[in-house]
Protein backbone atom coordinates (compact mmCIF):
# COMPACT_ATOMS: atom_id res chain seq x y z
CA UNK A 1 -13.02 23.27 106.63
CA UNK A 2 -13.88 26.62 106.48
CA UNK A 3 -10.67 27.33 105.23
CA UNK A 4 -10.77 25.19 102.89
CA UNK A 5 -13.74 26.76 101.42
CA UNK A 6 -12.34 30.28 101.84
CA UNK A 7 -9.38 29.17 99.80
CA UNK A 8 -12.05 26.85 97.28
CA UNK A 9 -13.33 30.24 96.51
CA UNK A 10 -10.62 32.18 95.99
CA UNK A 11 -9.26 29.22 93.44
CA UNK A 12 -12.43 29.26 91.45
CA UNK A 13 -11.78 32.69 90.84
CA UNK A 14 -8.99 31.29 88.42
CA UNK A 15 -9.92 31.87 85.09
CA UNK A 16 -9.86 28.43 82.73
CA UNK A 17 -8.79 25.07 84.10
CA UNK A 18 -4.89 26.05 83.42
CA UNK A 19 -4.83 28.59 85.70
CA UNK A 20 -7.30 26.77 88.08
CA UNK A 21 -4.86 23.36 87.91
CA UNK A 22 -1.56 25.37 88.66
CA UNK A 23 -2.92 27.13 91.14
CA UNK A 24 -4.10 23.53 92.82
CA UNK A 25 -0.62 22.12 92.09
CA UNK A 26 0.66 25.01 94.05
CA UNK A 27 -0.83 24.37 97.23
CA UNK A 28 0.45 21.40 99.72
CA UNK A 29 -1.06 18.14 98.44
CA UNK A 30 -3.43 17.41 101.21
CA UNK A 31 -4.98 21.10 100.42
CA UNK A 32 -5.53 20.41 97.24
CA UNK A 33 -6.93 17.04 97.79
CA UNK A 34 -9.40 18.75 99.72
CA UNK A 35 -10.35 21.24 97.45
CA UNK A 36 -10.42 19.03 94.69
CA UNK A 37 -13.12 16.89 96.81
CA UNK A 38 -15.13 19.77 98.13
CA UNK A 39 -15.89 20.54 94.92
CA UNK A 40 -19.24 20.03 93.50
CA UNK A 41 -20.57 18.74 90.19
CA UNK A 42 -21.73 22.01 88.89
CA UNK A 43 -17.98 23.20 89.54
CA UNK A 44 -16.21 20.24 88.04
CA UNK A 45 -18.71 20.73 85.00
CA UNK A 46 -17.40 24.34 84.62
CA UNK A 47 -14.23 23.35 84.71
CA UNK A 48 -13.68 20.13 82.67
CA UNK A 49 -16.55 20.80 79.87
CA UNK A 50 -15.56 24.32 78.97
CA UNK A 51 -13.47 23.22 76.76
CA UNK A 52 -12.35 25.81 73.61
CA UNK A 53 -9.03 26.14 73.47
CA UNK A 54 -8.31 24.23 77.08
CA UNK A 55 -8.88 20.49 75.73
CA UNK A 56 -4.65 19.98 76.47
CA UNK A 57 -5.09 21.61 80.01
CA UNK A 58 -8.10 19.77 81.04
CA UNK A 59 -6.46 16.50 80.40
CA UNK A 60 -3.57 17.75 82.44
CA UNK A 61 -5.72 18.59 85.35
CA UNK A 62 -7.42 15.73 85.41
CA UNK A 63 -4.87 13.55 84.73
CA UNK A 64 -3.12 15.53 88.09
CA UNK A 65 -6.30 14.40 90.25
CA UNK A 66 -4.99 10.88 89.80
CA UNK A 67 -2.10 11.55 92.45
CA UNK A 68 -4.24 14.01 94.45
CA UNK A 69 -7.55 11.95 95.08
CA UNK A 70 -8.88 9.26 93.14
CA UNK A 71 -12.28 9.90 94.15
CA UNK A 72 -12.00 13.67 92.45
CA UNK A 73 -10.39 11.28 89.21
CA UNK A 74 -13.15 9.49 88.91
CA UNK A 75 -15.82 12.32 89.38
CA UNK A 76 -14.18 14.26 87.22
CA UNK A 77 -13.91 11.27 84.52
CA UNK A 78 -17.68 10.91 84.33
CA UNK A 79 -18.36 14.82 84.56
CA UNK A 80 -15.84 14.66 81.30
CA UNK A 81 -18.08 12.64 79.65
CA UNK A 82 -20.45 14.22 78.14
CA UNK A 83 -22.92 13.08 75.09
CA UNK A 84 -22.96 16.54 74.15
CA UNK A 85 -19.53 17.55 74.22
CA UNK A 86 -17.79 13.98 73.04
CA UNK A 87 -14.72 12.60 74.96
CA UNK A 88 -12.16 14.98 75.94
CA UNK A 89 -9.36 14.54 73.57
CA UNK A 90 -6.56 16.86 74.62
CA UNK A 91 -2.53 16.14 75.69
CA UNK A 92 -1.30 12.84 75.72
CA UNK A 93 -4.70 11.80 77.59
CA UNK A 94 -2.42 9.70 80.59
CA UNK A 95 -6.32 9.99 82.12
CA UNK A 96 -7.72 7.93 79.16
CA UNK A 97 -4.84 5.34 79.45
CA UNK A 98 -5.73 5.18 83.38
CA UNK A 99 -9.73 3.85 82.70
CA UNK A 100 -7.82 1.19 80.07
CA UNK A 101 -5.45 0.21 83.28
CA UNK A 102 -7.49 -0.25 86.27
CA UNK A 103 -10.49 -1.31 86.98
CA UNK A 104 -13.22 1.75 86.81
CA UNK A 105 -16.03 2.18 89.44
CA UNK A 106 -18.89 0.64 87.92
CA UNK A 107 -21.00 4.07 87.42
CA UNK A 108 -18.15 5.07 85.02
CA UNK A 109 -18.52 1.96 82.97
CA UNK A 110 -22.38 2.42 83.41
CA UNK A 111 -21.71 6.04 81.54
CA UNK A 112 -19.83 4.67 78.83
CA UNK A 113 -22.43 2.24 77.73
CA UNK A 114 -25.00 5.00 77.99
CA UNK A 115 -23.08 6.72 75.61
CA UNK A 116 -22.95 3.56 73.48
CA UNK A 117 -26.87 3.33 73.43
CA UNK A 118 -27.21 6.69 72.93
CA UNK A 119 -28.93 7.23 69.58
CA UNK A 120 -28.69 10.70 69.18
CA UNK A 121 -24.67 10.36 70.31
CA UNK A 122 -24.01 7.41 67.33
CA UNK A 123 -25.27 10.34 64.91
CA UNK A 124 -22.90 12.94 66.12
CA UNK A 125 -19.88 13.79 65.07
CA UNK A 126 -18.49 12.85 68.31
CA UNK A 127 -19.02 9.08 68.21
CA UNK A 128 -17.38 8.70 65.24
CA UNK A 129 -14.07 10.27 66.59
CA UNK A 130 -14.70 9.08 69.93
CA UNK A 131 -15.76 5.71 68.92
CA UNK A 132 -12.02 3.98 69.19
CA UNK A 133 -11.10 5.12 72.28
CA UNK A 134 -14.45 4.17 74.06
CA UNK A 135 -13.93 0.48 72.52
CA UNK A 136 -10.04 0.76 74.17
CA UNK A 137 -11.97 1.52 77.34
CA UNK A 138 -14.74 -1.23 77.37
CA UNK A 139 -12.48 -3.62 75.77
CA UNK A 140 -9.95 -2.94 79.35
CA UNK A 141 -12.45 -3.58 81.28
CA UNK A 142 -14.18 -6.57 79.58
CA UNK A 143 -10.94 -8.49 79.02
CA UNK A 144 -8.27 -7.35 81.77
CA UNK A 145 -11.12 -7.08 84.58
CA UNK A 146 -13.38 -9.32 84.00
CA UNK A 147 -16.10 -7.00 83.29
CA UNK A 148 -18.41 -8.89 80.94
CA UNK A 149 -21.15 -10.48 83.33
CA UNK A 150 -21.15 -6.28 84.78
CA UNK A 151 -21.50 -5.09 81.44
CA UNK A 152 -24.31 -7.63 80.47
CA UNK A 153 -26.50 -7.31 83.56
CA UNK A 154 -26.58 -3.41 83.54
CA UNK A 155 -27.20 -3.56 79.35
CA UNK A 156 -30.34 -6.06 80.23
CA UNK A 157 -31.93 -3.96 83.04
CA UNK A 158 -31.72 -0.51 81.88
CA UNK A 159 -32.35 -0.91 77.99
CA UNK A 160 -34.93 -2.70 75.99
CA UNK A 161 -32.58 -3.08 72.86
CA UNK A 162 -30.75 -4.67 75.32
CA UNK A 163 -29.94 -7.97 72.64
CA UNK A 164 -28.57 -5.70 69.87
CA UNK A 165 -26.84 -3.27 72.28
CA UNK A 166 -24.80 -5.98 73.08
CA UNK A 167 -23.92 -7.19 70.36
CA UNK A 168 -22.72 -4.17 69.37
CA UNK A 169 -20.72 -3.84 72.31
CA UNK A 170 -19.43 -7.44 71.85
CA UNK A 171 -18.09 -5.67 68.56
CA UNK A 172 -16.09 -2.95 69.96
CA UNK A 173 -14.76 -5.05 72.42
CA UNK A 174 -13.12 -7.61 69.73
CA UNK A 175 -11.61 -4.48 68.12
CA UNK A 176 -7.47 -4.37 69.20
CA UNK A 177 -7.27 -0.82 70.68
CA UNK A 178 -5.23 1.05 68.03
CA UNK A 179 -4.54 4.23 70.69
CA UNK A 180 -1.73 4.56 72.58
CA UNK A 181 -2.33 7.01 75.42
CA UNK A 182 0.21 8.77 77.16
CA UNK A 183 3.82 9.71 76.22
């Protein structure tokens, strides 16, 4: 392992997330799995929600973790979303299409309807772009998973506007996703 870190270093060094992804793509797969799992939230933070100009790359790299180690994916995935920041829109967002085809770990669903109840998120400018895509999302998981009963019991216990909440929800899940991710 200490190799592993030696060489985590070293690839942290990489300035941006392009450099940083090619330089993971590089190394034998099992390498970069590790790396990509040794790293920690402060350094997946760095790397997926510095975002000027590397929105395209980002995507890219995460969308690469999906082969590599789903557990980095899905870290990654909820690192990416960020209230602040909005969804990361970049590429042809392969990563977004993966959360509408399987069936996400429940704290990623948990994050998206945080960012659904979060007030001062519905004022940004981000909700209104991101708005669609997060519906494609919860609307996956609702319909094609079976995710409804989920949905409702963590909407109940962690907010009191838990009635209107969900009917809001109830709303974007009706809507017929009108993205198409990927190529």
């Amino acid at each position: 392992m200490e190799n592993i870190n030696k060489l985590k270093r070293k690839l942290l060094e990489e300035r941006g997330t392009e450099n940083f992804h090619l330089a993971i793509a590089d190394l034998d797969p099992e390498d970069a799995r590790k790396v990509v799992d040794s790293l920690t939230v402060e350094e997946i933070y760095i790397k997926v929600n510095h975002r000027t100009y590397e929105e395209d790359y980002i995507a890219d790299y995460i969308d690469y973790l999906w082969d590599i180690s789903r557990k980095a994916f899905w870290i990654h995935v909820y690192t990416v979303l960020d209230k602040n920041k909005g969804l990361l829109w970049g590429g042809d967002m392969i990563y977004f299409e993966k959360m509408c085809d399987n069936e996400m770990p429940k704290k990623i669903l948990y994050k998206f309807l945080d960012l659904v109840a979060d007030e001062e998120y519905k004022l940004s400018v981000h909700y209104n772009l991101d708005k669609g895509a997060i519906s494609c999302v919860l609307r996956s998981q609702k319909k094609k998973f079976g995710r409804w009963n989920t949905i409702k019991k963590y909407v109940k216990a962690n907010f009191e506007n838990h009635k209107d909440l969900l009917i809001e929800i109830k709303l974007l899940t009706k809507t017929k996703c009108s993205y198409h991710f990927g190529d």
